[in-house]
Protein backbone atom coordinates (compact mmCIF):
# COMPACT_ATOMS: atom_id res chain seq x y z
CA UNK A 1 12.11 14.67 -14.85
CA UNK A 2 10.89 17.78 -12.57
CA UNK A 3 13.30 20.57 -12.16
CA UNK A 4 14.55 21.73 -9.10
CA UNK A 5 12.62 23.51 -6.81
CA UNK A 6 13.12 25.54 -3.95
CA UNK A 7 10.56 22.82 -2.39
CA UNK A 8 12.36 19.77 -3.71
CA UNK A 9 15.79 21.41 -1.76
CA UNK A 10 13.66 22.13 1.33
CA UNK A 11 12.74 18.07 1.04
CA UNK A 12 15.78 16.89 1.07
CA UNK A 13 17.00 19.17 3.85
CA UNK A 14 13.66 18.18 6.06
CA UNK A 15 15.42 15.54 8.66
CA UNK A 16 15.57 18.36 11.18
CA UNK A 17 12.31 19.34 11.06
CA UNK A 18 11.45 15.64 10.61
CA UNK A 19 13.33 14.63 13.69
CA UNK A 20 11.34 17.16 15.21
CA UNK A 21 8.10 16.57 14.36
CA UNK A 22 9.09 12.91 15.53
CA UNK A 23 9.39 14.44 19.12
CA UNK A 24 6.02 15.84 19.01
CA UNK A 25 7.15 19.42 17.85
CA UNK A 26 3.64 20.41 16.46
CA UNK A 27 4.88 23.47 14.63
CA UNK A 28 7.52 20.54 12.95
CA UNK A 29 4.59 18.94 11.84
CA UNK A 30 2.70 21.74 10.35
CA UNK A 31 5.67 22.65 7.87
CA UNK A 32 5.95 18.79 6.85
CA UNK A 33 1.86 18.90 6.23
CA UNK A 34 2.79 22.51 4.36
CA UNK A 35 5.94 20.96 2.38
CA UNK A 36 4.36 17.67 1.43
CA UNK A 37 0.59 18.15 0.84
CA UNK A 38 0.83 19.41 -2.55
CA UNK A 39 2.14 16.53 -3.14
CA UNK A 40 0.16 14.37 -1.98
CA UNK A 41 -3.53 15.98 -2.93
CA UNK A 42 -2.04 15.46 -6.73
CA UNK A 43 -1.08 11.74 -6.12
CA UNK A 44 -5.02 11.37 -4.58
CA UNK A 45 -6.16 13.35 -7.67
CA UNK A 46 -4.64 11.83 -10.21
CA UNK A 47 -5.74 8.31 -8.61
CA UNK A 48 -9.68 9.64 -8.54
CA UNK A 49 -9.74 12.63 -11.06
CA UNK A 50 -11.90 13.79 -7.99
CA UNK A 51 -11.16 17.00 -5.89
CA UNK A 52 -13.03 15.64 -2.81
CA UNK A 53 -12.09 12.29 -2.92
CA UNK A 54 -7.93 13.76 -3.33
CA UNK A 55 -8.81 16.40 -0.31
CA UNK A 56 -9.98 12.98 2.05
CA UNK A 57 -6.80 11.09 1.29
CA UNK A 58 -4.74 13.80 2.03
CA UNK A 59 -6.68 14.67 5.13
CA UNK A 60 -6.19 11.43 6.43
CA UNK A 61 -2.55 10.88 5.38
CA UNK A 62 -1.41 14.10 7.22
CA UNK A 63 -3.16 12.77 10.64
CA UNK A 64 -2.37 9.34 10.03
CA UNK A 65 1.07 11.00 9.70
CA UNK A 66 1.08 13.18 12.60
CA UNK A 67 -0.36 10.30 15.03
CA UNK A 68 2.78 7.57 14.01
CA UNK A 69 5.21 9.80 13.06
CA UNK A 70 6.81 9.04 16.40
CA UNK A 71 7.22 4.82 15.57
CA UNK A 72 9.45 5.96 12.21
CA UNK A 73 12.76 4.35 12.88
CA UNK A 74 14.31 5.55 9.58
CA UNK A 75 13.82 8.93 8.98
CA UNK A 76 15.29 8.34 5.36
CA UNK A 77 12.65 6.41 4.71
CA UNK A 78 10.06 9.08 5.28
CA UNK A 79 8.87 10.00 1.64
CA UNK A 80 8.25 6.46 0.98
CA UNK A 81 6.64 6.16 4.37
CA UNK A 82 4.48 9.06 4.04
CA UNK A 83 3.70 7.81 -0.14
CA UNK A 84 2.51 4.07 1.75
CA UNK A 85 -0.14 5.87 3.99
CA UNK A 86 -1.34 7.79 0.86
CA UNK A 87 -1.61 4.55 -0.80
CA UNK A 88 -3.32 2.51 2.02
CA UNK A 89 -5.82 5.69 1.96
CA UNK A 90 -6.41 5.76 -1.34
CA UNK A 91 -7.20 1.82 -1.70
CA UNK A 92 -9.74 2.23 1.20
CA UNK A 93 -11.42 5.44 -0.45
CA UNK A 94 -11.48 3.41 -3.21
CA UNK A 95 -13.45 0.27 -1.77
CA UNK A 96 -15.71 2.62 0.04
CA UNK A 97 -16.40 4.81 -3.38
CA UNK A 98 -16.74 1.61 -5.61
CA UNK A 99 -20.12 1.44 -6.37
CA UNK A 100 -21.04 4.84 -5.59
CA UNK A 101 -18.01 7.25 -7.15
CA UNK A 102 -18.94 9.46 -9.59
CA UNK A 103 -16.11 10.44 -11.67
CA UNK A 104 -16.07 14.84 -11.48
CA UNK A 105 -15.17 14.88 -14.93
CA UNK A 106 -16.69 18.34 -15.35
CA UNK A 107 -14.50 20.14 -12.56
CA UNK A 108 -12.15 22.46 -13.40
CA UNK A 109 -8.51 20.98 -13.83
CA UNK A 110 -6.33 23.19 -11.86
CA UNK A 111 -3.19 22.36 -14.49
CA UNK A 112 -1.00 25.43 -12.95
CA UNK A 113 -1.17 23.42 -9.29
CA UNK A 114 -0.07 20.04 -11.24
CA UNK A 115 2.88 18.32 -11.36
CA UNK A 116 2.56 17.47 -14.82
CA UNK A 117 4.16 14.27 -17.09
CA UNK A 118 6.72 14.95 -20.13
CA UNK A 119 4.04 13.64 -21.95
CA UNK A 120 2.03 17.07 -20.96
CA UNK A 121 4.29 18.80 -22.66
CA UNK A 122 6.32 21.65 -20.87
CA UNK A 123 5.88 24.35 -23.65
CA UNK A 124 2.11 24.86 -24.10
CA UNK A 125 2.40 28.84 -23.15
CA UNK A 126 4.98 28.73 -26.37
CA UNK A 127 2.26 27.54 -28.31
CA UNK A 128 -0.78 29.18 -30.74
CA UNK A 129 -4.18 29.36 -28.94
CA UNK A 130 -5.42 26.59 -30.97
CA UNK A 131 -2.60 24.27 -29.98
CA UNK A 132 -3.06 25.10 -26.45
CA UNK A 133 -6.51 23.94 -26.39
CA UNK A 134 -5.57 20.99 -27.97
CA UNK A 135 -2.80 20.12 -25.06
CA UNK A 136 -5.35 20.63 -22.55
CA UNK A 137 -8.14 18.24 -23.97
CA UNK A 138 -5.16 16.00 -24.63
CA UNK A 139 -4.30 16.11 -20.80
CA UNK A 140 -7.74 15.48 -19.91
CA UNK A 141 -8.30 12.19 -22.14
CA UNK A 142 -4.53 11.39 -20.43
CA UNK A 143 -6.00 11.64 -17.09
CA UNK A 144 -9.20 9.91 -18.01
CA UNK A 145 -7.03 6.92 -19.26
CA UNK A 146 -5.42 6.94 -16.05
CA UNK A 147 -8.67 5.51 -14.83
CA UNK A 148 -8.85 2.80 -16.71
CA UNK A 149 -5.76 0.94 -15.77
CA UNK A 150 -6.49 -1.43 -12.88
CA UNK A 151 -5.38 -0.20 -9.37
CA UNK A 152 -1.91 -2.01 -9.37
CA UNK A 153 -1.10 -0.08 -12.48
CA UNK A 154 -2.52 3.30 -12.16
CA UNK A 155 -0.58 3.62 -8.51
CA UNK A 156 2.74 2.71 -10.28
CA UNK A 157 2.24 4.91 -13.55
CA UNK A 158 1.28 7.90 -10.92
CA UNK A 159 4.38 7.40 -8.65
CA UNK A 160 6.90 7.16 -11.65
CA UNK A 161 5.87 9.55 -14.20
CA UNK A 162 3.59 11.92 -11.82
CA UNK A 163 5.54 12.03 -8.92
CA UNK A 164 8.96 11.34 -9.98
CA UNK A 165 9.72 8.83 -7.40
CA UNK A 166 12.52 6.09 -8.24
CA UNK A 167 11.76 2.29 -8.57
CA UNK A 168 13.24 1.61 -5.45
CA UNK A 169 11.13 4.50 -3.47
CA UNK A 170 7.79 3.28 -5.32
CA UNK A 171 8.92 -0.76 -4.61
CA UNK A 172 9.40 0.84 -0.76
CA UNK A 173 5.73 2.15 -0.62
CA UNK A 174 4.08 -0.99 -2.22
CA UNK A 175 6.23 -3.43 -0.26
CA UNK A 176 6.90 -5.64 -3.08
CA UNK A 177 10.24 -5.75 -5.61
CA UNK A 178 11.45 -3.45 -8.09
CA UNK A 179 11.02 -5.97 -10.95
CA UNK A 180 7.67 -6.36 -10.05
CA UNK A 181 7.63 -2.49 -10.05
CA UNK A 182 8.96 -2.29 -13.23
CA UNK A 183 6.92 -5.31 -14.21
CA UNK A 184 3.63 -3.08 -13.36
CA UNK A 185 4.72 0.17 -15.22
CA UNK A 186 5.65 -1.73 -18.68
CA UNK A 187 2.07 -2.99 -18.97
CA UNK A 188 0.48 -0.22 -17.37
CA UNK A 189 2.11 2.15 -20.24
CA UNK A 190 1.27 -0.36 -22.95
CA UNK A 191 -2.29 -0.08 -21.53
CA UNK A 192 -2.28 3.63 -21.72
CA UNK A 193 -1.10 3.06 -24.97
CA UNK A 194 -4.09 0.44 -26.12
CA UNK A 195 -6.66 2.77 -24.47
CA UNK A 196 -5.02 5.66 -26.39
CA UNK A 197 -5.03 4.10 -29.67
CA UNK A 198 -8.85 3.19 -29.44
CA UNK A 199 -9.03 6.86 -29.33
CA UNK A 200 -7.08 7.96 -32.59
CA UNK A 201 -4.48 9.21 -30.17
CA UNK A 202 -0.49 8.46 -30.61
CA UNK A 203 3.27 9.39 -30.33
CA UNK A 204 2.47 12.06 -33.27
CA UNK A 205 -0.52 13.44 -31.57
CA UNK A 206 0.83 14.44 -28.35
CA UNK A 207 4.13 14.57 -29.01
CA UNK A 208 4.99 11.52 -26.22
CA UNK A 209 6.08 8.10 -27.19
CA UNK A 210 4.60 5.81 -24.24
């Protein structure tokens, strides 16, 4: 879905500097933190729609990271690996924040940093001033909606359509199937879809059939 990027390249080229940091190589382990934690800030954003909350979870993933690094058997496996400890840290930040989150829906959406969905739209500097707005409040309710699927859901819809990782990466990091996987995203896009419709929103309005 995402073109390719001189950072996607240096990804897939990373089991040196993986094998590296493995062996304790600290400046190894800063570029991985530097390569990855875009990443992974957006994958704790879009799960909270909070800056702080997305800054904690990727705090903790990079040290959680840096400390068991060394027990990784399969460095192949290391995006999913890395992906699970972002999870894990993002379900406990979760349980912590339950009662006590307060969604930052006034903070300003940094859309130029974001790794953005087709259903964004990838030409909104193409567009009139008027339509541009319109994308953006679009995104926003998008995000927003986001919210509302139940954990399960959200994590799958974020991995897939966010983050551009495969079924078989995303059934990796949950430790469960890919029909189950695939299971998860079908009704967590038809209840994007259903939370989208109670808002007058469709396939015409932002030009993305869910």
């Amino acid at each position: 879905m995402h073109a390719e990027t001189l950072l996607d390249i240096a990804m897939m080229h990373s089991e040196t500097l993986i094998v590296r940091a493995r062996q304790g190589d600290q400046g190894a382990q800063g570029k991985l933190v530097q390569l990855w934690y875009k990443r992974i800030y957006n994958f704790g954003y879009k799960f909270f729609l909070d800056h702080d909350l997305a800054m904690e979870v990727s705090q903790k993933t990079f040290i959680s990271m840096c400390r068991n690094l060394a027990g990784l058997q399969d460095i192949a496996r290391f995006k999913s690996w890395l992906y699970k400890i972002a999870v894990n840290n993002c379900r406990e930040e979760a349980r912590k924040n339950k009662n006590s989150r307060s969604l930052s829906f006034d903070q300003v959406w940094n859309r130029e940093a974001e790794e953005s969905p087709a259903w964004e739209g990838s030409g909104q500097r193409l567009d009139n001033p008027e339509r541009q707005l319109e994308q953006v409040e679009l995104s926003d309710i998008l995000q927003e909606a986001l919210l509302e699927l139940n954990e399960e859901q959200r994590e799958v819809v974020i991995m897939k359509e966010y983050e551009g990782l495969k079924f078989r990466e995303i059934a990796e990091v949950l430790n469960i199937s890919e029909n189950t996987v695939k299971s998860r995203m079908y009704y967590g896009l038809d209840g994007l879809r259903k939370i989208l419709e109670k808002k007058n929103i469709n396939k015409d309005t932002i030009g993305y059939e869910l």
